[in-house]
PDB file of N, CA and C in Angstrom:
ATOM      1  N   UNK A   1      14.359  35.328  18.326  1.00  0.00           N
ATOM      2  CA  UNK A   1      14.963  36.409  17.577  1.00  0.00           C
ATOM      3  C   UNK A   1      14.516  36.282  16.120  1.00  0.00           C
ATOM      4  N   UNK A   2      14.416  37.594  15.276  1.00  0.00           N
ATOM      5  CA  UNK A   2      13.938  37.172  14.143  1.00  0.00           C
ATOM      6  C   UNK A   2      15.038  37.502  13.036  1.00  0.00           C
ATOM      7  N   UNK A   3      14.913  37.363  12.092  1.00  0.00           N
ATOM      8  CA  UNK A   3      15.989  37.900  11.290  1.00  0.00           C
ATOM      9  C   UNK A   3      15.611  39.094  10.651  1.00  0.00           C
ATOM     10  N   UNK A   4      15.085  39.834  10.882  1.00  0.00           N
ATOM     11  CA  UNK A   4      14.651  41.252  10.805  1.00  0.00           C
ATOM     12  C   UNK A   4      15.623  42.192  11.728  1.00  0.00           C
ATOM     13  N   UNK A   5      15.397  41.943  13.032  1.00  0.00           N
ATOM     14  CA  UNK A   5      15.847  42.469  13.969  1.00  0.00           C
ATOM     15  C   UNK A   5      16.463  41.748  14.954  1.00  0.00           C
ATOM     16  N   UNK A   6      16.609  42.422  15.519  1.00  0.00           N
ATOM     17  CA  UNK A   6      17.374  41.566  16.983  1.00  0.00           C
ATOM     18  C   UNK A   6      17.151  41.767  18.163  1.00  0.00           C
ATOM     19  N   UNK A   7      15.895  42.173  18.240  1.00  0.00           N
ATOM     20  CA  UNK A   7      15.011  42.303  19.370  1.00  0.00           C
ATOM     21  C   UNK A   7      14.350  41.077  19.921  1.00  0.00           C
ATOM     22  N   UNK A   8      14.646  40.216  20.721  1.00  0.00           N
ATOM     23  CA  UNK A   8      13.437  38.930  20.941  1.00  0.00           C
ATOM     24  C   UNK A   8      12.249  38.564  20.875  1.00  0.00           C
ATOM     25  N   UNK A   9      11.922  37.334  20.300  1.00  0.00           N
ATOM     26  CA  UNK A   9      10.283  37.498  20.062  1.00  0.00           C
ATOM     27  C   UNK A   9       9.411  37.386  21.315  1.00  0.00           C
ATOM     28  N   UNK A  10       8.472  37.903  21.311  1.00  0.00           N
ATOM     29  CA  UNK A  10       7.510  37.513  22.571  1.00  0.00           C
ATOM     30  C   UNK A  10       7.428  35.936  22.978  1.00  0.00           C
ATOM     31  N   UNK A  11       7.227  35.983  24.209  1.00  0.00           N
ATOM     32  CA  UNK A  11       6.869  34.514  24.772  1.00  0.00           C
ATOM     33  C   UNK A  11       5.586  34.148  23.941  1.00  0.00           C
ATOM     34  N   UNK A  12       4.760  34.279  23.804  1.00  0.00           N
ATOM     35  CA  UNK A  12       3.307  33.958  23.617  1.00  0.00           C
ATOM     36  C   UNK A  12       3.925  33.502  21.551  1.00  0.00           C
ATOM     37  N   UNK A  13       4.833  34.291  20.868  1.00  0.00           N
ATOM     38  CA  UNK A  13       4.840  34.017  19.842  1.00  0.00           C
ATOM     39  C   UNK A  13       5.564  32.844  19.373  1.00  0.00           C
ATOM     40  N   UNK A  14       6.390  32.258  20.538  1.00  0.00           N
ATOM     41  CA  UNK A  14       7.647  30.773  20.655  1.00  0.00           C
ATOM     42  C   UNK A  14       6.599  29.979  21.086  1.00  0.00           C
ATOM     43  N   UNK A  15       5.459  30.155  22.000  1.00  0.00           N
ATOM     44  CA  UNK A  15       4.551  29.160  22.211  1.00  0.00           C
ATOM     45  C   UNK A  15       3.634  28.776  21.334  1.00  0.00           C
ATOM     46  N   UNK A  16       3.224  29.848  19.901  1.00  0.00           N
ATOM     47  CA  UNK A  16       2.093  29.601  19.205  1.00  0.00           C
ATOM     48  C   UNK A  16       3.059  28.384  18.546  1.00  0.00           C
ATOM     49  N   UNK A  17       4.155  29.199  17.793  1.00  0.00           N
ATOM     50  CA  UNK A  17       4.897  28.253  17.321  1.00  0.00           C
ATOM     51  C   UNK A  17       4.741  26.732  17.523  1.00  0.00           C
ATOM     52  N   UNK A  18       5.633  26.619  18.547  1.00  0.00           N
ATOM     53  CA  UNK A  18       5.736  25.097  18.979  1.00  0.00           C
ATOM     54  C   UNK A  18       4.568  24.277  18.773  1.00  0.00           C
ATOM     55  N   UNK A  19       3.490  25.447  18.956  1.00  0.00           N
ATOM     56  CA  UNK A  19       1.646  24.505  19.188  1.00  0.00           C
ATOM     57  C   UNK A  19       1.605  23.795  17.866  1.00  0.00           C
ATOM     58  N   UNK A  20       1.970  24.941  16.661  1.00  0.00           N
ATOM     59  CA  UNK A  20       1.808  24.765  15.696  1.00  0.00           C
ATOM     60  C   UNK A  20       2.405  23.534  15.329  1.00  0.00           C
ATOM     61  N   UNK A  21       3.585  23.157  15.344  1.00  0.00           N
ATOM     62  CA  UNK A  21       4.351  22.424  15.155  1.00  0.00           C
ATOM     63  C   UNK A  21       3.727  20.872  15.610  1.00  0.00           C
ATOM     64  N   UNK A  22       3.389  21.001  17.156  1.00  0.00           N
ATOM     65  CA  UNK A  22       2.863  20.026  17.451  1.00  0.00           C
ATOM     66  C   UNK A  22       2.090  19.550  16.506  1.00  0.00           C
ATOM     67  N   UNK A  23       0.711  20.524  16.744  1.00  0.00           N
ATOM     68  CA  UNK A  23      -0.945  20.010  15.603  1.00  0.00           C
ATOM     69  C   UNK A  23      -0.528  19.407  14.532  1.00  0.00           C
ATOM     70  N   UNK A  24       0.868  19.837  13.989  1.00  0.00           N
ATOM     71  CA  UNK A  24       1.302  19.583  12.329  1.00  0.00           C
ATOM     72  C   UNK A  24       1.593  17.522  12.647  1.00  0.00           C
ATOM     73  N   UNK A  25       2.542  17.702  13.656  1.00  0.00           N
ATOM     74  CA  UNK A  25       3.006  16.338  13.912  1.00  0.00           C
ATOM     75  C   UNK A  25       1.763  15.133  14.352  1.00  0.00           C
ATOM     76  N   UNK A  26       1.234  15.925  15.192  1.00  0.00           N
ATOM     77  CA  UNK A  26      -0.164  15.108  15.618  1.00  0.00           C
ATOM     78  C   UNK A  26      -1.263  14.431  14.221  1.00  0.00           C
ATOM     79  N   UNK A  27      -1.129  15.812  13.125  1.00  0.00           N
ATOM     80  CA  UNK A  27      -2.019  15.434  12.024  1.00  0.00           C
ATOM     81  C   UNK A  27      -1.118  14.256  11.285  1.00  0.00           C
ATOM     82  N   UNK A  28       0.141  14.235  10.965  1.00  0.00           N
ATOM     83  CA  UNK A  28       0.740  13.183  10.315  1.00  0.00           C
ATOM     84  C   UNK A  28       0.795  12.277  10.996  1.00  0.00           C
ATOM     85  N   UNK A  29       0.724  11.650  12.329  1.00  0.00           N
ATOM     86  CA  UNK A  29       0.392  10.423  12.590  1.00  0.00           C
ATOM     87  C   UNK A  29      -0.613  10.043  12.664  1.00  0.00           C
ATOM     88  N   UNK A  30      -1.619  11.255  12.905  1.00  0.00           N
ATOM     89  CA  UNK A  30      -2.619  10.488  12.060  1.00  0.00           C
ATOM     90  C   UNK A  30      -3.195   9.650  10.605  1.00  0.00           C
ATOM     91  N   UNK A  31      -2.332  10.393   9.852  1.00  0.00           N
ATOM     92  CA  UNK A  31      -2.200  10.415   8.329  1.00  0.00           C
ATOM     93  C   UNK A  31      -1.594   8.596   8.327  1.00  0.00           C
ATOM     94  N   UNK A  32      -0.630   9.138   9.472  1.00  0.00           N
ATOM     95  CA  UNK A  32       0.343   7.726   8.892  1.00  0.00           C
ATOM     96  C   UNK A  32      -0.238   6.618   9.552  1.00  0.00           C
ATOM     97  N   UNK A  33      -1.004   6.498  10.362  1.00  0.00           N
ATOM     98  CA  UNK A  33      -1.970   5.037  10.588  1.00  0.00           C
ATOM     99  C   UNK A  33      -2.955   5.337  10.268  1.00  0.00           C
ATOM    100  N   UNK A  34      -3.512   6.271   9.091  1.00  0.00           N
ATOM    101  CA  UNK A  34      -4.518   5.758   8.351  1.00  0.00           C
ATOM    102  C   UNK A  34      -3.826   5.063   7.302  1.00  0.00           C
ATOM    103  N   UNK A  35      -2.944   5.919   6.838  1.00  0.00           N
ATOM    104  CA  UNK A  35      -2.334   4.836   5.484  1.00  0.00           C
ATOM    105  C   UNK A  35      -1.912   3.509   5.804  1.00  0.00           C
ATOM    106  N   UNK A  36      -1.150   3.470   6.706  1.00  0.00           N
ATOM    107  CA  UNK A  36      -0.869   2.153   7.242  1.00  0.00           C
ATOM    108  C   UNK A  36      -1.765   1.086   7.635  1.00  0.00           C
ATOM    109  N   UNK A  37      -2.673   1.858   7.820  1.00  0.00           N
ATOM    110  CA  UNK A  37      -4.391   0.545   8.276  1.00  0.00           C
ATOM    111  C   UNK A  37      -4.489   0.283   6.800  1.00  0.00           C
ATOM    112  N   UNK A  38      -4.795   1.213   5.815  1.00  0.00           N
ATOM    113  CA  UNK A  38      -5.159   0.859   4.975  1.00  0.00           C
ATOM    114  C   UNK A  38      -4.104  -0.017   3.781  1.00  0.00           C
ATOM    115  N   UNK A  39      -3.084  -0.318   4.135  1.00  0.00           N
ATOM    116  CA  UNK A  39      -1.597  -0.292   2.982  1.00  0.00           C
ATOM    117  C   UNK A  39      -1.740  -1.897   3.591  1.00  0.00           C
ATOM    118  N   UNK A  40      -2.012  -2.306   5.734  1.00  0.00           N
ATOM    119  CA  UNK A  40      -2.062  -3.426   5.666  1.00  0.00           C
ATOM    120  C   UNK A  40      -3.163  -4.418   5.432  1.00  0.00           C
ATOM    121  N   UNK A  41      -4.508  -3.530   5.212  1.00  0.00           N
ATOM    122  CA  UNK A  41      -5.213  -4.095   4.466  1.00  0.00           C
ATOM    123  C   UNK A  41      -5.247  -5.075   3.644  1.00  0.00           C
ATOM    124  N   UNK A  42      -4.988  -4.042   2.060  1.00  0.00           N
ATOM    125  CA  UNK A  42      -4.043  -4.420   0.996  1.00  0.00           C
ATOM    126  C   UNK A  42      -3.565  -5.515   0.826  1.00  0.00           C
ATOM    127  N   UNK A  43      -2.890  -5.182   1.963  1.00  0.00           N
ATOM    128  CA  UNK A  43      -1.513  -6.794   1.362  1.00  0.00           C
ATOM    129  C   UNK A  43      -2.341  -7.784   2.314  1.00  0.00           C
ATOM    130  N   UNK A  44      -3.206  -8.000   3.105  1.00  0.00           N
ATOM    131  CA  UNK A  44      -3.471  -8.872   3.518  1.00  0.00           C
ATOM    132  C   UNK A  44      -4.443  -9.113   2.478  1.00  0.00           C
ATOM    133  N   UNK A  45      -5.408  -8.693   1.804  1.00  0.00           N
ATOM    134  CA  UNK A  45      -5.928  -9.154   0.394  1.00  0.00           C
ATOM    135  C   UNK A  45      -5.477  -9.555  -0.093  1.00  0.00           C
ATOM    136  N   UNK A  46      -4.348  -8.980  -0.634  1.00  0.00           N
ATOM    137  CA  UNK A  46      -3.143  -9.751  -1.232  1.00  0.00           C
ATOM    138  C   UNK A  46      -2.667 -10.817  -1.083  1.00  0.00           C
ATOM    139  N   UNK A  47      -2.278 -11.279   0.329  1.00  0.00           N
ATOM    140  CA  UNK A  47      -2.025 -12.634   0.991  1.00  0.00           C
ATOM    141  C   UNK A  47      -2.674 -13.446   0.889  1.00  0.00           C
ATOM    142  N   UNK A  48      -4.452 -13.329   1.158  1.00  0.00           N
ATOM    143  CA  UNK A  48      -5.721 -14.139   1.145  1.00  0.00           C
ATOM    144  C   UNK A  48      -5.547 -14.718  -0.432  1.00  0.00           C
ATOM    145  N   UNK A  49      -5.603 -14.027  -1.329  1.00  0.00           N
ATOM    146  CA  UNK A  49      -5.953 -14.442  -2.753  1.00  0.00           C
ATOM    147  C   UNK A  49      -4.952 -15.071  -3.438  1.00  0.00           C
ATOM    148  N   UNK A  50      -3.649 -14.673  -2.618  1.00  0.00           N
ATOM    149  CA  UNK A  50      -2.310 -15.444  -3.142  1.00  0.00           C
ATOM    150  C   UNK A  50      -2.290 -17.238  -2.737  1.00  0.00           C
ATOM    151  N   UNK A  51      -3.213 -17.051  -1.257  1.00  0.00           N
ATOM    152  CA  UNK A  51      -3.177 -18.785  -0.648  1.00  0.00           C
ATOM    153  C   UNK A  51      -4.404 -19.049  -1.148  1.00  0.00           C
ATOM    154  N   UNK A  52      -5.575 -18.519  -1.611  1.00  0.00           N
ATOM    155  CA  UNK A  52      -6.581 -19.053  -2.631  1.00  0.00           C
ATOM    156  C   UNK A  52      -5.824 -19.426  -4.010  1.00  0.00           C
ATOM    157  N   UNK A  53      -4.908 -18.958  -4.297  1.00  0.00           N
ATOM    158  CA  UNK A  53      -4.199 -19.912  -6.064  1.00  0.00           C
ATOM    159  C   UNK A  53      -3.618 -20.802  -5.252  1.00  0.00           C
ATOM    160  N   UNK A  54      -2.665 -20.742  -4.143  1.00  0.00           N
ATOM    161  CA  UNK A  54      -1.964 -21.712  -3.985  1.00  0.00           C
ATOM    162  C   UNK A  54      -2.597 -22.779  -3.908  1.00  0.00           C
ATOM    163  N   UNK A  55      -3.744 -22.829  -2.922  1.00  0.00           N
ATOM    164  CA  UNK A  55      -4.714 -23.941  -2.478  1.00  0.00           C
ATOM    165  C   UNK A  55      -5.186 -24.525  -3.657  1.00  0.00           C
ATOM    166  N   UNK A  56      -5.905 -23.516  -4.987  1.00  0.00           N
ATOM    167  CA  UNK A  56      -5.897 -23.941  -6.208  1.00  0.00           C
ATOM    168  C   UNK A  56      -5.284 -25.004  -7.019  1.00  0.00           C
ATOM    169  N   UNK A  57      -3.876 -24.497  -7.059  1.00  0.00           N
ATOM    170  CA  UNK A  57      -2.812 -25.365  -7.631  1.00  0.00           C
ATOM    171  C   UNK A  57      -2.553 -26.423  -7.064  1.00  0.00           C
ATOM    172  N   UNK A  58      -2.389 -26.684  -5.706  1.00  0.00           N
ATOM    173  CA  UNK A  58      -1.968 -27.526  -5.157  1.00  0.00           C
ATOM    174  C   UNK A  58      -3.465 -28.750  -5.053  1.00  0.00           C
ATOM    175  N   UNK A  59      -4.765 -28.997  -5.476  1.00  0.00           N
ATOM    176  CA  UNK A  59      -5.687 -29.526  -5.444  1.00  0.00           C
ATOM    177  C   UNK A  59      -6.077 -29.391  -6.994  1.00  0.00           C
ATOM    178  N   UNK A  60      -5.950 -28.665  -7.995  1.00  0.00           N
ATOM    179  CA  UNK A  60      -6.317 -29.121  -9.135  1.00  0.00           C
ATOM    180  C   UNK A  60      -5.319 -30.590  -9.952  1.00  0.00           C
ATOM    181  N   UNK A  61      -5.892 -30.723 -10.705  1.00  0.00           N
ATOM    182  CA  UNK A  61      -4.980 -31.702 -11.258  1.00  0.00           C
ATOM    183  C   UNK A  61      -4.244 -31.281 -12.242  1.00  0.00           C
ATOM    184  N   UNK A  62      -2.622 -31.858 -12.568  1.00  0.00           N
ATOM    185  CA  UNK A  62      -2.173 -30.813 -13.897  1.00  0.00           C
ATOM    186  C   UNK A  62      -1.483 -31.881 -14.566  1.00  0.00           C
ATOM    187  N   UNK A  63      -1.374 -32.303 -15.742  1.00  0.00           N
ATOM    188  CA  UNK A  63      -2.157 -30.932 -16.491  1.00  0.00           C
ATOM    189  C   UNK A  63      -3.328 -30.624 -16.705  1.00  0.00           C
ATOM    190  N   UNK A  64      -4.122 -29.599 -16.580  1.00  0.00           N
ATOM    191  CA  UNK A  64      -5.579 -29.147 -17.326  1.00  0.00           C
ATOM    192  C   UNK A  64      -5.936 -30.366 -18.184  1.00  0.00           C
ATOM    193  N   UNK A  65      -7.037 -31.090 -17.814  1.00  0.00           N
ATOM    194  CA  UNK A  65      -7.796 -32.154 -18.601  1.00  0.00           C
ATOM    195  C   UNK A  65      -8.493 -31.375 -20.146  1.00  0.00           C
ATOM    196  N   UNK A  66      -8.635 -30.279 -19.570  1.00  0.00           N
ATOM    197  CA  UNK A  66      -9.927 -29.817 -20.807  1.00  0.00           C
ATOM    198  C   UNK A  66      -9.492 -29.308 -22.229  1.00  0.00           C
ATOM    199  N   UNK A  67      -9.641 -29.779 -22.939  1.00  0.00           N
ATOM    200  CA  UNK A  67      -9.340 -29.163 -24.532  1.00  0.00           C
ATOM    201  C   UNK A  67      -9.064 -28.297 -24.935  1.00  0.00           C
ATOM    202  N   UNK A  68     -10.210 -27.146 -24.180  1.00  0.00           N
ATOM    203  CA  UNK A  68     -10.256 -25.741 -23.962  1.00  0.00           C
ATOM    204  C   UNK A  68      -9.510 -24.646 -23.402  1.00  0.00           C
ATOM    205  N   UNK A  69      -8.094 -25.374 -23.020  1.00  0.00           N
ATOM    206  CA  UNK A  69      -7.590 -24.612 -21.588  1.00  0.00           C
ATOM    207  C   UNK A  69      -6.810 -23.774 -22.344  1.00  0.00           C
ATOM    208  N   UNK A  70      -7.097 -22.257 -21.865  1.00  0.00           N
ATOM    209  CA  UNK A  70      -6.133 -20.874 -22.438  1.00  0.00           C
ATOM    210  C   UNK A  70      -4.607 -21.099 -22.889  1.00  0.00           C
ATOM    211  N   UNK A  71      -4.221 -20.506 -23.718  1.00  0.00           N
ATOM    212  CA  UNK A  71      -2.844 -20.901 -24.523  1.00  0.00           C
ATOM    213  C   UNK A  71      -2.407 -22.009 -24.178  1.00  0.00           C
ATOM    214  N   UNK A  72      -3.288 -23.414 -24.435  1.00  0.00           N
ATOM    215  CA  UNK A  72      -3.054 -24.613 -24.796  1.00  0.00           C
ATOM    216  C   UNK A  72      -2.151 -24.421 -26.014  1.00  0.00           C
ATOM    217  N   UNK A  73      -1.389 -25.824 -26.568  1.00  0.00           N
ATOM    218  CA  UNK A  73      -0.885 -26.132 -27.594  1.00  0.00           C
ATOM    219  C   UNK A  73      -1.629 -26.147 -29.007  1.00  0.00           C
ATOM    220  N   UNK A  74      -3.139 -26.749 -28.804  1.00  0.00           N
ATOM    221  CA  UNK A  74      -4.167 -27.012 -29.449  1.00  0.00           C
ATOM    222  C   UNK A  74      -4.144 -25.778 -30.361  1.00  0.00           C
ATOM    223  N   UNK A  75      -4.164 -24.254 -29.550  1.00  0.00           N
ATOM    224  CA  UNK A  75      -4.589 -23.239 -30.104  1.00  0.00           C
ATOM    225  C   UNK A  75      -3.062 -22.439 -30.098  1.00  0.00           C
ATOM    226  N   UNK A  76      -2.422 -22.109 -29.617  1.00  0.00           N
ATOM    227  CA  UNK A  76      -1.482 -21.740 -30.059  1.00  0.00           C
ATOM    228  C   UNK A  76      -0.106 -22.462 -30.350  1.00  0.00           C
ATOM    229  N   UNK A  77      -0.058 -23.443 -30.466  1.00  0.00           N
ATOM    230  CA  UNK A  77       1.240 -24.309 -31.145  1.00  0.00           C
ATOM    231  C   UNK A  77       1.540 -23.695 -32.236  1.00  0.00           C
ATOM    232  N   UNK A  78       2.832 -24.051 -32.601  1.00  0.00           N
ATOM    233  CA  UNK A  78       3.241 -23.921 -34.007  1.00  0.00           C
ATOM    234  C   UNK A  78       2.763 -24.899 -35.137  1.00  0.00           C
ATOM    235  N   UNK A  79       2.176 -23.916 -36.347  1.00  0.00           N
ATOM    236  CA  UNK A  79       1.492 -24.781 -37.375  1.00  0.00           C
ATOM    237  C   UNK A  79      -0.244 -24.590 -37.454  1.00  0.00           C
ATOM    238  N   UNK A  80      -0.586 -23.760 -36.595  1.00  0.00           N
ATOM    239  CA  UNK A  80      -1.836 -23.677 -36.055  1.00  0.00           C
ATOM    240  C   UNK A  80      -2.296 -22.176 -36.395  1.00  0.00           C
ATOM    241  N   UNK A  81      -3.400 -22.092 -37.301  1.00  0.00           N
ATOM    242  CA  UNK A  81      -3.100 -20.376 -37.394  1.00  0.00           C
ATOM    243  C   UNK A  81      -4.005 -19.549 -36.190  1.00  0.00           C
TER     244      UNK A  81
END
């Protein structure tokens, strides 16, 4: 029925419908395991490079031996311009 009138719609026009509806739903799951392939990607990069520092930290020695090491005391302490 439409809200125009109140005559019923054709069969053939409740079926385009629904089709429609379908294709719409069919395209968003597609959508949504592409994003999702790609989102778990991501975080598995994420994961990899997070247990590359850990492995880091846990095998370097600390403190930093080198003189040079970024916002050391050396260079930014107080008293130091």
């Amino acid at each position: 029925m439409t809200a125009i009138n109140d005559a019923p719609e054709p069969p053939a026009a409740g079926q385009d419908r629904w089709q429609q509806i379908e294709e719409r739903l069919r395209g968003l799951e597609r959508r949504i395991r592409e994003h999702g392939g790609a989102a778990l990607t991501t975080i598995d990069a994420c994961l990899a490079r997070l247990d590359a520092l850990r492995h880091d930290l846990a095998t370097r020695p600390w403190p930093p031996t080198s003189p040079e090491s970024p916002g050391g005391p050396a260079r930014d302490g107080p008293g130091h311009p």
